[in-house]
C-alpha atoms as a PDB file:
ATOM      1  CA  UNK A   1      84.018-108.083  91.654  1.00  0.00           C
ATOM      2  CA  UNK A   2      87.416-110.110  90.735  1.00  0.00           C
ATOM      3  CA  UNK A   3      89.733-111.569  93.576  1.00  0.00           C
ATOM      4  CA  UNK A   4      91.994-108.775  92.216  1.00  0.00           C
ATOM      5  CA  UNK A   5      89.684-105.980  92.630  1.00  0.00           C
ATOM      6  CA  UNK A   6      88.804-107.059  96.107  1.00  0.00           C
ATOM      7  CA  UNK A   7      92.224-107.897  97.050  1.00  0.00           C
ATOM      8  CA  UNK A   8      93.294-103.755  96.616  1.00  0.00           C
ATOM      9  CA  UNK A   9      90.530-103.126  99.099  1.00  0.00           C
ATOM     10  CA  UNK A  10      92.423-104.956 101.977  1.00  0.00           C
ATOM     11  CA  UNK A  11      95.164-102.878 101.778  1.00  0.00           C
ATOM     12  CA  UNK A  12      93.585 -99.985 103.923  1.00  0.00           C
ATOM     13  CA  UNK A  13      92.160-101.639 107.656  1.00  0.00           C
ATOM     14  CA  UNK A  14      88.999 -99.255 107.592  1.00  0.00           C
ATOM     15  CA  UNK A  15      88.242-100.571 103.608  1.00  0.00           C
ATOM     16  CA  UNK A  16      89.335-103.983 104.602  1.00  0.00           C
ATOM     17  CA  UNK A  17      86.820-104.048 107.634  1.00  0.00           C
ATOM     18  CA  UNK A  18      83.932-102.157 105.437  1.00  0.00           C
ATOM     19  CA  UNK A  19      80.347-103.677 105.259  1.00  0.00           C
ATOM     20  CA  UNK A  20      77.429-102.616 103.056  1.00  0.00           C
ATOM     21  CA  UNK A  21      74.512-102.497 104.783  1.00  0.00           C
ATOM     22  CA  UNK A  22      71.179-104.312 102.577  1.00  0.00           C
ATOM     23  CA  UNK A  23      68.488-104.461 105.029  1.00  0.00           C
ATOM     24  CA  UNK A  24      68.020-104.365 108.688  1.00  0.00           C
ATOM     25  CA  UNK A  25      70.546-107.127 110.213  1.00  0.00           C
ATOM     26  CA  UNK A  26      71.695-107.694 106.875  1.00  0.00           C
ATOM     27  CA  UNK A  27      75.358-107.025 105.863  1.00  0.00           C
ATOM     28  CA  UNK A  28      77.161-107.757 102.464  1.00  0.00           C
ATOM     29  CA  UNK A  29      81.103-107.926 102.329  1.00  0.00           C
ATOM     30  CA  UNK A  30      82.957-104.943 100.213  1.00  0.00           C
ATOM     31  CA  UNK A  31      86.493-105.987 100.161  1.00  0.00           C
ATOM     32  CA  UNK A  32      87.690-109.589 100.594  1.00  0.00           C
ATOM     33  CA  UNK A  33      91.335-110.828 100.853  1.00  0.00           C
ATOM     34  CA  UNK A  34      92.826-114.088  99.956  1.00  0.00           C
ATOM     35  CA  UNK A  35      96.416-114.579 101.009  1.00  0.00           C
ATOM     36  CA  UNK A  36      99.255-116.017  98.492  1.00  0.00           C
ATOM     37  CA  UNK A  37      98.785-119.953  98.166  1.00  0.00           C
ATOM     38  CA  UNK A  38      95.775-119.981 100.509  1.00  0.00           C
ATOM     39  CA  UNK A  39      92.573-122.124  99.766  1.00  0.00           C
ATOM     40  CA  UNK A  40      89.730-119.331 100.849  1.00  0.00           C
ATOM     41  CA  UNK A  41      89.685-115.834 102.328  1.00  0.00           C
ATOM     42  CA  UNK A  42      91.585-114.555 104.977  1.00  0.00           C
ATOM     43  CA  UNK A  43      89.804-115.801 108.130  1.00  0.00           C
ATOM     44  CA  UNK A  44      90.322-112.645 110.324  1.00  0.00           C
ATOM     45  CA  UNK A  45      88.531-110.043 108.026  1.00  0.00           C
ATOM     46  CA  UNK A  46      85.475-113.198 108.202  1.00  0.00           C
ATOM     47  CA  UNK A  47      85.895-112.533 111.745  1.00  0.00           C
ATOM     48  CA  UNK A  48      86.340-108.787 111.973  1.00  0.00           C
ATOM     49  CA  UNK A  49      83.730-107.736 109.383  1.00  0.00           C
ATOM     50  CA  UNK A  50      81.218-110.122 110.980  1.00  0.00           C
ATOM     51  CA  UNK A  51      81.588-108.184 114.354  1.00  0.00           C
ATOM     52  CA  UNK A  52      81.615-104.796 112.518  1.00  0.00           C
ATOM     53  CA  UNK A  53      78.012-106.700 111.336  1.00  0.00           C
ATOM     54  CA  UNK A  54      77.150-106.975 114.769  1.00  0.00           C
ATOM     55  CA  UNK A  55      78.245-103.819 116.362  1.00  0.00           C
ATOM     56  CA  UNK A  56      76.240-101.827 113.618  1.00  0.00           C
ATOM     57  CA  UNK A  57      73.478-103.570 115.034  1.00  0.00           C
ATOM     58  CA  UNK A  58      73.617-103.253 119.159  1.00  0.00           C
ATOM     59  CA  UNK A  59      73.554-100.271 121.059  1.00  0.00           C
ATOM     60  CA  UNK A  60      76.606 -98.626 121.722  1.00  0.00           C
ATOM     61  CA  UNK A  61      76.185 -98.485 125.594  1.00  0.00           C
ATOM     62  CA  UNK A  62      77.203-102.295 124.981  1.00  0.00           C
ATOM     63  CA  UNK A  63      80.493-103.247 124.557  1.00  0.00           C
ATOM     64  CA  UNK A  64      81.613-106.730 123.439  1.00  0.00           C
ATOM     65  CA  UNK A  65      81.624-109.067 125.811  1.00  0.00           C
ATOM     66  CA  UNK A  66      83.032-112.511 123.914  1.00  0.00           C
ATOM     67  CA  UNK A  67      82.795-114.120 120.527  1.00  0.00           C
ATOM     68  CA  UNK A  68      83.099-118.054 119.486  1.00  0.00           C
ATOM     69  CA  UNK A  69      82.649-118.955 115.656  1.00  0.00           C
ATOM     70  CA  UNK A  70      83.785-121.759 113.589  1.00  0.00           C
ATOM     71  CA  UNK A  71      84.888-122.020 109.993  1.00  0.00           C
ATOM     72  CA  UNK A  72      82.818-124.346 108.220  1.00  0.00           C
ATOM     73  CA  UNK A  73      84.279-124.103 104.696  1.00  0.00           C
ATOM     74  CA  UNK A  74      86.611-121.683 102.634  1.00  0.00           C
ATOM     75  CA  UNK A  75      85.149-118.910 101.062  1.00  0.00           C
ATOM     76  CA  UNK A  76      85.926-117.367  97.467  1.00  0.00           C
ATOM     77  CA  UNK A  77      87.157-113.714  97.224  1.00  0.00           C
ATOM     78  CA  UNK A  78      84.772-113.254  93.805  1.00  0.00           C
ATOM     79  CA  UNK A  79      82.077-113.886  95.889  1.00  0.00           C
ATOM     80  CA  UNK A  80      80.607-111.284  98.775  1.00  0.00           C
ATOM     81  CA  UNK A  81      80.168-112.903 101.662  1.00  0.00           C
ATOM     82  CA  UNK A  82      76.579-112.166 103.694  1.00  0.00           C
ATOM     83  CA  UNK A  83      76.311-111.116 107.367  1.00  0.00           C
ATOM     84  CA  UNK A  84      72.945-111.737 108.626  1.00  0.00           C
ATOM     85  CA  UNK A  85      73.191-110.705 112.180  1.00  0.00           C
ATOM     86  CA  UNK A  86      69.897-112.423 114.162  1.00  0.00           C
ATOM     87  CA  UNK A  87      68.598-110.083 116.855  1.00  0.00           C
ATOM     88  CA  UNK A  88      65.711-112.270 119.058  1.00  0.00           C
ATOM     89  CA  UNK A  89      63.853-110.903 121.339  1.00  0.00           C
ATOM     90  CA  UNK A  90      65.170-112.178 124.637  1.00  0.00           C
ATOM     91  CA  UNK A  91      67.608-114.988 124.429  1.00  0.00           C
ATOM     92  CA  UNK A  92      68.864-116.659 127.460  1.00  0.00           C
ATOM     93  CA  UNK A  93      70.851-119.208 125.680  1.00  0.00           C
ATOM     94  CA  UNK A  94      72.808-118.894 122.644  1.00  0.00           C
ATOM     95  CA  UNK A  95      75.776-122.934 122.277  1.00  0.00           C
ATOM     96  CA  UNK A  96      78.109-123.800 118.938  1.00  0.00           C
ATOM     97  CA  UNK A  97      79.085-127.375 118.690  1.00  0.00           C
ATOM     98  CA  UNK A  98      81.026-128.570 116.368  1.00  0.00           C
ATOM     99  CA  UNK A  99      81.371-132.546 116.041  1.00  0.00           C
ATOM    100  CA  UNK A 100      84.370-134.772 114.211  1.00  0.00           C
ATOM    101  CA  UNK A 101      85.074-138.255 113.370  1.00  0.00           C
ATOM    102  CA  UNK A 102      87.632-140.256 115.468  1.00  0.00           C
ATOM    103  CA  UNK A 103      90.817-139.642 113.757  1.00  0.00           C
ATOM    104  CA  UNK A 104      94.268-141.492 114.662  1.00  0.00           C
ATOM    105  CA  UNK A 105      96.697-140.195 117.485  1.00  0.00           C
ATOM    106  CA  UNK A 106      93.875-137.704 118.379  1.00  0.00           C
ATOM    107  CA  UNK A 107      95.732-135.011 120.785  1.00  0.00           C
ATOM    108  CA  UNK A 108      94.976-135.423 124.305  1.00  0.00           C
ATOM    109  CA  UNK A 109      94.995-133.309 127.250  1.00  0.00           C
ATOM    110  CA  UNK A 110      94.486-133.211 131.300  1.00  0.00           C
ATOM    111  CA  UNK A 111      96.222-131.512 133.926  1.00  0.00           C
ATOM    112  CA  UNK A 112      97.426-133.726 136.428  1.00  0.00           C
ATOM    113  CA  UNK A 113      95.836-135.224 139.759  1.00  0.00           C
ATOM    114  CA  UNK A 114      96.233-132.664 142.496  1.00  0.00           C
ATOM    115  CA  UNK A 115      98.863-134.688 145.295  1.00  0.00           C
ATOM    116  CA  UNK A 116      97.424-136.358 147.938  1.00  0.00           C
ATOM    117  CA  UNK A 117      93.918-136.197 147.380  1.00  0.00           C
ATOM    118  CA  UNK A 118      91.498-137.718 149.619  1.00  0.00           C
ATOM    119  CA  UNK A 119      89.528-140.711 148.185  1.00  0.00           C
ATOM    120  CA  UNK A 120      85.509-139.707 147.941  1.00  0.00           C
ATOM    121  CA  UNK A 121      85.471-142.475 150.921  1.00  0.00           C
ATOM    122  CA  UNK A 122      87.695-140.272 152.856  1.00  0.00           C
ATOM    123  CA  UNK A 123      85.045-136.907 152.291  1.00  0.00           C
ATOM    124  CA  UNK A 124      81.952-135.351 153.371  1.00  0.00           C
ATOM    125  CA  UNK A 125      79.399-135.384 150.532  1.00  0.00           C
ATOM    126  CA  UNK A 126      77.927-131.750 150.681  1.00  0.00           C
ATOM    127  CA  UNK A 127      74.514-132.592 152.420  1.00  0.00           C
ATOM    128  CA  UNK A 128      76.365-133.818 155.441  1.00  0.00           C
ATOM    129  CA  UNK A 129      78.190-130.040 155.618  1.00  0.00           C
ATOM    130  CA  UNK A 130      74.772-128.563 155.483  1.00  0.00           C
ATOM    131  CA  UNK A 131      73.199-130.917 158.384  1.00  0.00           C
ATOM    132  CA  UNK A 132      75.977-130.100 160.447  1.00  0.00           C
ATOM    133  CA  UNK A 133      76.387-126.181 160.066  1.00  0.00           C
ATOM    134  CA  UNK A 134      71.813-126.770 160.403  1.00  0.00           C
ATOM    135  CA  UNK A 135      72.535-127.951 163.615  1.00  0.00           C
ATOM    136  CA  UNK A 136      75.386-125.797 165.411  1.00  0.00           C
ATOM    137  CA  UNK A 137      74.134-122.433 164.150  1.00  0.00           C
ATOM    138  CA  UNK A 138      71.504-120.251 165.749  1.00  0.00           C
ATOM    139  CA  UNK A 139      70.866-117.885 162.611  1.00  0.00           C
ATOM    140  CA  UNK A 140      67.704-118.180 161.329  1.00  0.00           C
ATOM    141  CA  UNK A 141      68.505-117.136 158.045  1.00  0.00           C
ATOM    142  CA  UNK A 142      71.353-119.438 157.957  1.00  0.00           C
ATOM    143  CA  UNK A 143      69.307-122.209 159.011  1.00  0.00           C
ATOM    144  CA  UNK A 144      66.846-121.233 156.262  1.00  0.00           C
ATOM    145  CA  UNK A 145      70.147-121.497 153.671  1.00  0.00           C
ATOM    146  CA  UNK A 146      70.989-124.817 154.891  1.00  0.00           C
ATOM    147  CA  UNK A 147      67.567-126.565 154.350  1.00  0.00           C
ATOM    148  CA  UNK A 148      67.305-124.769 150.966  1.00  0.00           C
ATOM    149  CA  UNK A 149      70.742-126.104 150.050  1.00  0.00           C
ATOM    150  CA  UNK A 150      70.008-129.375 151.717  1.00  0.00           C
ATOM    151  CA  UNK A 151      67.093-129.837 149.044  1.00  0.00           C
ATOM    152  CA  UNK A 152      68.701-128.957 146.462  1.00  0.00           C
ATOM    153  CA  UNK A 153      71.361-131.402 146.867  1.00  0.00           C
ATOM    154  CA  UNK A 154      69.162-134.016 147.566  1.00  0.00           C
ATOM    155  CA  UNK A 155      67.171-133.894 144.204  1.00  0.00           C
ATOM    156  CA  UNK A 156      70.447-132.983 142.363  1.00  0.00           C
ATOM    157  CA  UNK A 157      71.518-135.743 139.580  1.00  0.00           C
ATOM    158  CA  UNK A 158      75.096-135.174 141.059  1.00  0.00           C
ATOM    159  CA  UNK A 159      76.072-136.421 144.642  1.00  0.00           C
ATOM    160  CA  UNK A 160      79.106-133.919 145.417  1.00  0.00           C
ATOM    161  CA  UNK A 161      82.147-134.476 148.001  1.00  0.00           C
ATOM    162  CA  UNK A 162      84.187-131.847 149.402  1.00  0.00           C
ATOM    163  CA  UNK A 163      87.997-133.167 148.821  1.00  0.00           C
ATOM    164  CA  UNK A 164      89.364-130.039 150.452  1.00  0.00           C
ATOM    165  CA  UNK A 165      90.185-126.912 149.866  1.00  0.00           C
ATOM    166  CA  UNK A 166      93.794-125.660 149.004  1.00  0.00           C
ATOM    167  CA  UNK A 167      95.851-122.449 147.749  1.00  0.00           C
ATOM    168  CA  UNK A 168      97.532-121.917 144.322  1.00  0.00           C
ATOM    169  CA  UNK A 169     100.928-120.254 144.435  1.00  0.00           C
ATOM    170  CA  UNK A 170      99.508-116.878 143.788  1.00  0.00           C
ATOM    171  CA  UNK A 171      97.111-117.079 146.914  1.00  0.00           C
ATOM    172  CA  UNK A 172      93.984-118.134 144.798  1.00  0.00           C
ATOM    173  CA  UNK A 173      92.012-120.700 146.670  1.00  0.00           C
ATOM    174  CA  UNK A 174      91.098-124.176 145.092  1.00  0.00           C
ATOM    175  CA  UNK A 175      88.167-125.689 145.591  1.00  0.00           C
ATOM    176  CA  UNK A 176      88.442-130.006 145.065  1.00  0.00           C
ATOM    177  CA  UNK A 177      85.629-131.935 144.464  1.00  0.00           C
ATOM    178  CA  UNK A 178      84.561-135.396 143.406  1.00  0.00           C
ATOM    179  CA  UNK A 179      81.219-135.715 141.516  1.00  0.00           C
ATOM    180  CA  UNK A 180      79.009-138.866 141.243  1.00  0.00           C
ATOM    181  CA  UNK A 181      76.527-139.188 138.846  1.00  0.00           C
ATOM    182  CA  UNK A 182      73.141-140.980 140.713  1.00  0.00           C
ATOM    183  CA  UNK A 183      70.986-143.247 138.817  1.00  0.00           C
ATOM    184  CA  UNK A 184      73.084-143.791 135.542  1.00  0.00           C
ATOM    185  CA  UNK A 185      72.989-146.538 133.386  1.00  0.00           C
ATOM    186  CA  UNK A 186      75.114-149.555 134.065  1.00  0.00           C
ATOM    187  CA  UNK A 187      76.772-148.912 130.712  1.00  0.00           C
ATOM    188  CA  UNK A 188      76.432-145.596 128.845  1.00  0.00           C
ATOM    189  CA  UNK A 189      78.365-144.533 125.840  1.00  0.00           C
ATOM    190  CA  UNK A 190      81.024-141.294 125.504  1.00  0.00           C
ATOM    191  CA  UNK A 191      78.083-139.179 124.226  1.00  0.00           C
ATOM    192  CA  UNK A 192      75.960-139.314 127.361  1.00  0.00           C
ATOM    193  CA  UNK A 193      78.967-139.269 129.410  1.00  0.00           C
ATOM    194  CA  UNK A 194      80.283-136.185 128.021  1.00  0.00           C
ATOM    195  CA  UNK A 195      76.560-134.924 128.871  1.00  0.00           C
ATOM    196  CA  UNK A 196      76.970-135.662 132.371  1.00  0.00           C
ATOM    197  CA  UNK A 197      80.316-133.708 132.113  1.00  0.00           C
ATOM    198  CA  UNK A 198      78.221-130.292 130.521  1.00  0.00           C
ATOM    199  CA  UNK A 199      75.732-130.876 133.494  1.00  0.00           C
ATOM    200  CA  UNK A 200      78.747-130.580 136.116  1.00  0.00           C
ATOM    201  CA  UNK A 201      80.638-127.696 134.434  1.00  0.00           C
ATOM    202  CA  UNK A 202      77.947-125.329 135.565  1.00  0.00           C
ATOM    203  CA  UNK A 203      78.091-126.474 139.093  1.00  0.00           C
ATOM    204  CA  UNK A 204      80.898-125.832 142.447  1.00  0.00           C
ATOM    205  CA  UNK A 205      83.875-124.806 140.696  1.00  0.00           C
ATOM    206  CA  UNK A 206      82.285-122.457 138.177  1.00  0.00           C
ATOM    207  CA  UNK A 207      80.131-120.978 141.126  1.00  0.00           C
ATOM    208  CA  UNK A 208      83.231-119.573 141.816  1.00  0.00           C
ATOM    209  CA  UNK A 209      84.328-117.910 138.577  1.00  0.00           C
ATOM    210  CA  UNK A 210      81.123-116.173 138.867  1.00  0.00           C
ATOM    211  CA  UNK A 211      81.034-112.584 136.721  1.00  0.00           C
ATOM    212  CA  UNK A 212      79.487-110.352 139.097  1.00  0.00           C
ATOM    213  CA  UNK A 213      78.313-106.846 138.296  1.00  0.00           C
ATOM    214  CA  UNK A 214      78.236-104.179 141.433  1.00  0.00           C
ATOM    215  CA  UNK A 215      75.080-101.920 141.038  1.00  0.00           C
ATOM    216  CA  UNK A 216      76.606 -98.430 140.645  1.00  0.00           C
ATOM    217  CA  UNK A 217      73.588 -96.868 142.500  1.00  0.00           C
ATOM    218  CA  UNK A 218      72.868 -95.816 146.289  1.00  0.00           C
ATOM    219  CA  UNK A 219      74.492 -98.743 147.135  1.00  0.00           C
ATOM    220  CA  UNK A 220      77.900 -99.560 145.305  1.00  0.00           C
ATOM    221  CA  UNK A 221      78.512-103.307 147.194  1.00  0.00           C
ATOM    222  CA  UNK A 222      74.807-104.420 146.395  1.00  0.00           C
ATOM    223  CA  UNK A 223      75.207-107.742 143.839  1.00  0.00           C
ATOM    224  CA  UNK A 224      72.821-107.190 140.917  1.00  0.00           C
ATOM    225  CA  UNK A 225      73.973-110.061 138.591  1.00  0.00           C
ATOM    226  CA  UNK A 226      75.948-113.149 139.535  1.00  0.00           C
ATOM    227  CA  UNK A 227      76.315-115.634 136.614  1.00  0.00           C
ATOM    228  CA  UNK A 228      78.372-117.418 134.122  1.00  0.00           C
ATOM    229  CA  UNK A 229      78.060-115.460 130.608  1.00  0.00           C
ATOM    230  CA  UNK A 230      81.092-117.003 128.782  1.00  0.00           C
ATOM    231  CA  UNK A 231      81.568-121.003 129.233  1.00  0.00           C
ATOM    232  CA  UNK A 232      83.717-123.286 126.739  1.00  0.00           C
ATOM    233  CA  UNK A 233      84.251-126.880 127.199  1.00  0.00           C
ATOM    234  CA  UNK A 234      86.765-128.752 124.482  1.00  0.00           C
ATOM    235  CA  UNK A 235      86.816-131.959 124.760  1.00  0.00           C
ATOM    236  CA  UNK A 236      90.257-133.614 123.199  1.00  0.00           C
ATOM    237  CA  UNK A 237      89.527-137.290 123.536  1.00  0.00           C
ATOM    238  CA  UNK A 238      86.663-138.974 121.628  1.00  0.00           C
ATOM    239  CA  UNK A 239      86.009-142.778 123.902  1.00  0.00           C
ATOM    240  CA  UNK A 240      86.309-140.980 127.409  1.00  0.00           C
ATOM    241  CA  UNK A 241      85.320-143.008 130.345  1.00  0.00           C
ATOM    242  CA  UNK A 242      83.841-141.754 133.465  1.00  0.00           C
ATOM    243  CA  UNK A 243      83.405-144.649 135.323  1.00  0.00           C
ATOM    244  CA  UNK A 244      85.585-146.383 137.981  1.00  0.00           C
ATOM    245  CA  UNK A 245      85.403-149.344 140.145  1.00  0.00           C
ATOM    246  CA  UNK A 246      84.069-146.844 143.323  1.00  0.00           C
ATOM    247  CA  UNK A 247      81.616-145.257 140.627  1.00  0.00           C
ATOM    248  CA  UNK A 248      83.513-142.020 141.280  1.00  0.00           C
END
């Protein structure tokens, strides 16, 4: 197939979306489209056509949930492009990571320091919370909670303060906390650091953003899944630094 030929395919959404179907989880391109002066196909169809892949291939009482992908290289429009969609058993984990060399006046980004936040010296670290509310409450079950939590926290990697909680304009609340990494290196390069920073995106503040599913049953309130299914962390400056004089 020429560039031409597949170019007159594009002009209809359902041709320009069409896959051929070779083999079980195995898709083939029909139509591809590249735009006037461009260096590869049109990146949306890659995008749309790889989903149609993917749909053909889950049950329809699914719908889409999220997608992430990254363009590698261009693509020709003589060439098909394949879709192999891979189907594993059960797969708990599924992380794209794309890595670049330092390049000058790399784009930087941070939202600014909340005002007046206490210094960690200022704050209860988060085992301190759970001793206290251990010791004024009579609830069993929420003195069971607070020794669970209390362990937890103590083997944690990450000591966590409680800087206060505040509201956003539009009534949300805001959770501030500072994080302390235990037991790290007295020098450790941006790679490791930006670990650390993975290991804490999971924890307080995205407890909070929790997705949770109501089970539609006998009983409508009852939580049957609480988790995190879509997370994304960009990171915009190559030589971060976590460290500070207070280690904080």
């Amino acid at each position: 197939m020429t560039e031409a030929d597949s170019a007159l395919g594009h002009e209809q959404i359902s041709s320009a979306l069409e896959v051929e179907q070779l083999d079980v989880n195995l898709y083939r391109s029909k139509t591809l489209y590249l735009p006037p002066r461009a260096r590869g196909v049109f990146g949306g169809q890659v995008i749309s056509q790889a989903l149609v892949a993917a749909n053909n291939c889950v049950d329809p009482a699914f719908s889409l949930h999220s997608l992430h992908c990254y363009f590698l290289l261009s693509a020709s429009a003589a060439v098909p492009i394949l879709y192999n969609v891979d189907r594993r058993g059960r797969t708990i984990f599924l992380m794209l990571c794309s890595f670049q060399r330092p390049e000058p006046r790399q784009p930087t980004f941070q939202l600014p320091m909340p005002p007046n936040v206490p210094s960690p010296d200022d704050c209860e670290g988060t085992e301190v919370i759970y001793e206290r509310l251990f010791k004024e409450t009579n609830d069993a079950k929420v003195k069971e909670f607070c020794l669970t939590m209390l362990e937890e926290r103590r083997r944690s990697p990450i000591e966590v303060k409680l800087a206060g909680v505040r509201e956003s304009e539009d009534g949300v609340p805001i959770h501030l906390y500072w994080h302390k990494a235990r037991n790290t290196p007295v020098r450790y390069d941006a790679a490791f650091q930006k670990c650390i920073l993975s290991y804490i995106s999971d924890s307080q503040f995205a407890a909070r953003r929790t997705l949770i599913h109501f089970n539609q049953g006998k009983n409508p309130t009852k939580v049957v899944m609480q988790t995190s299914l879509d997370h994304n962390i960009s990171f915009y400056e190559y030589a971060i630094s976590l460290q500070s004089s207070a280690g904080w």
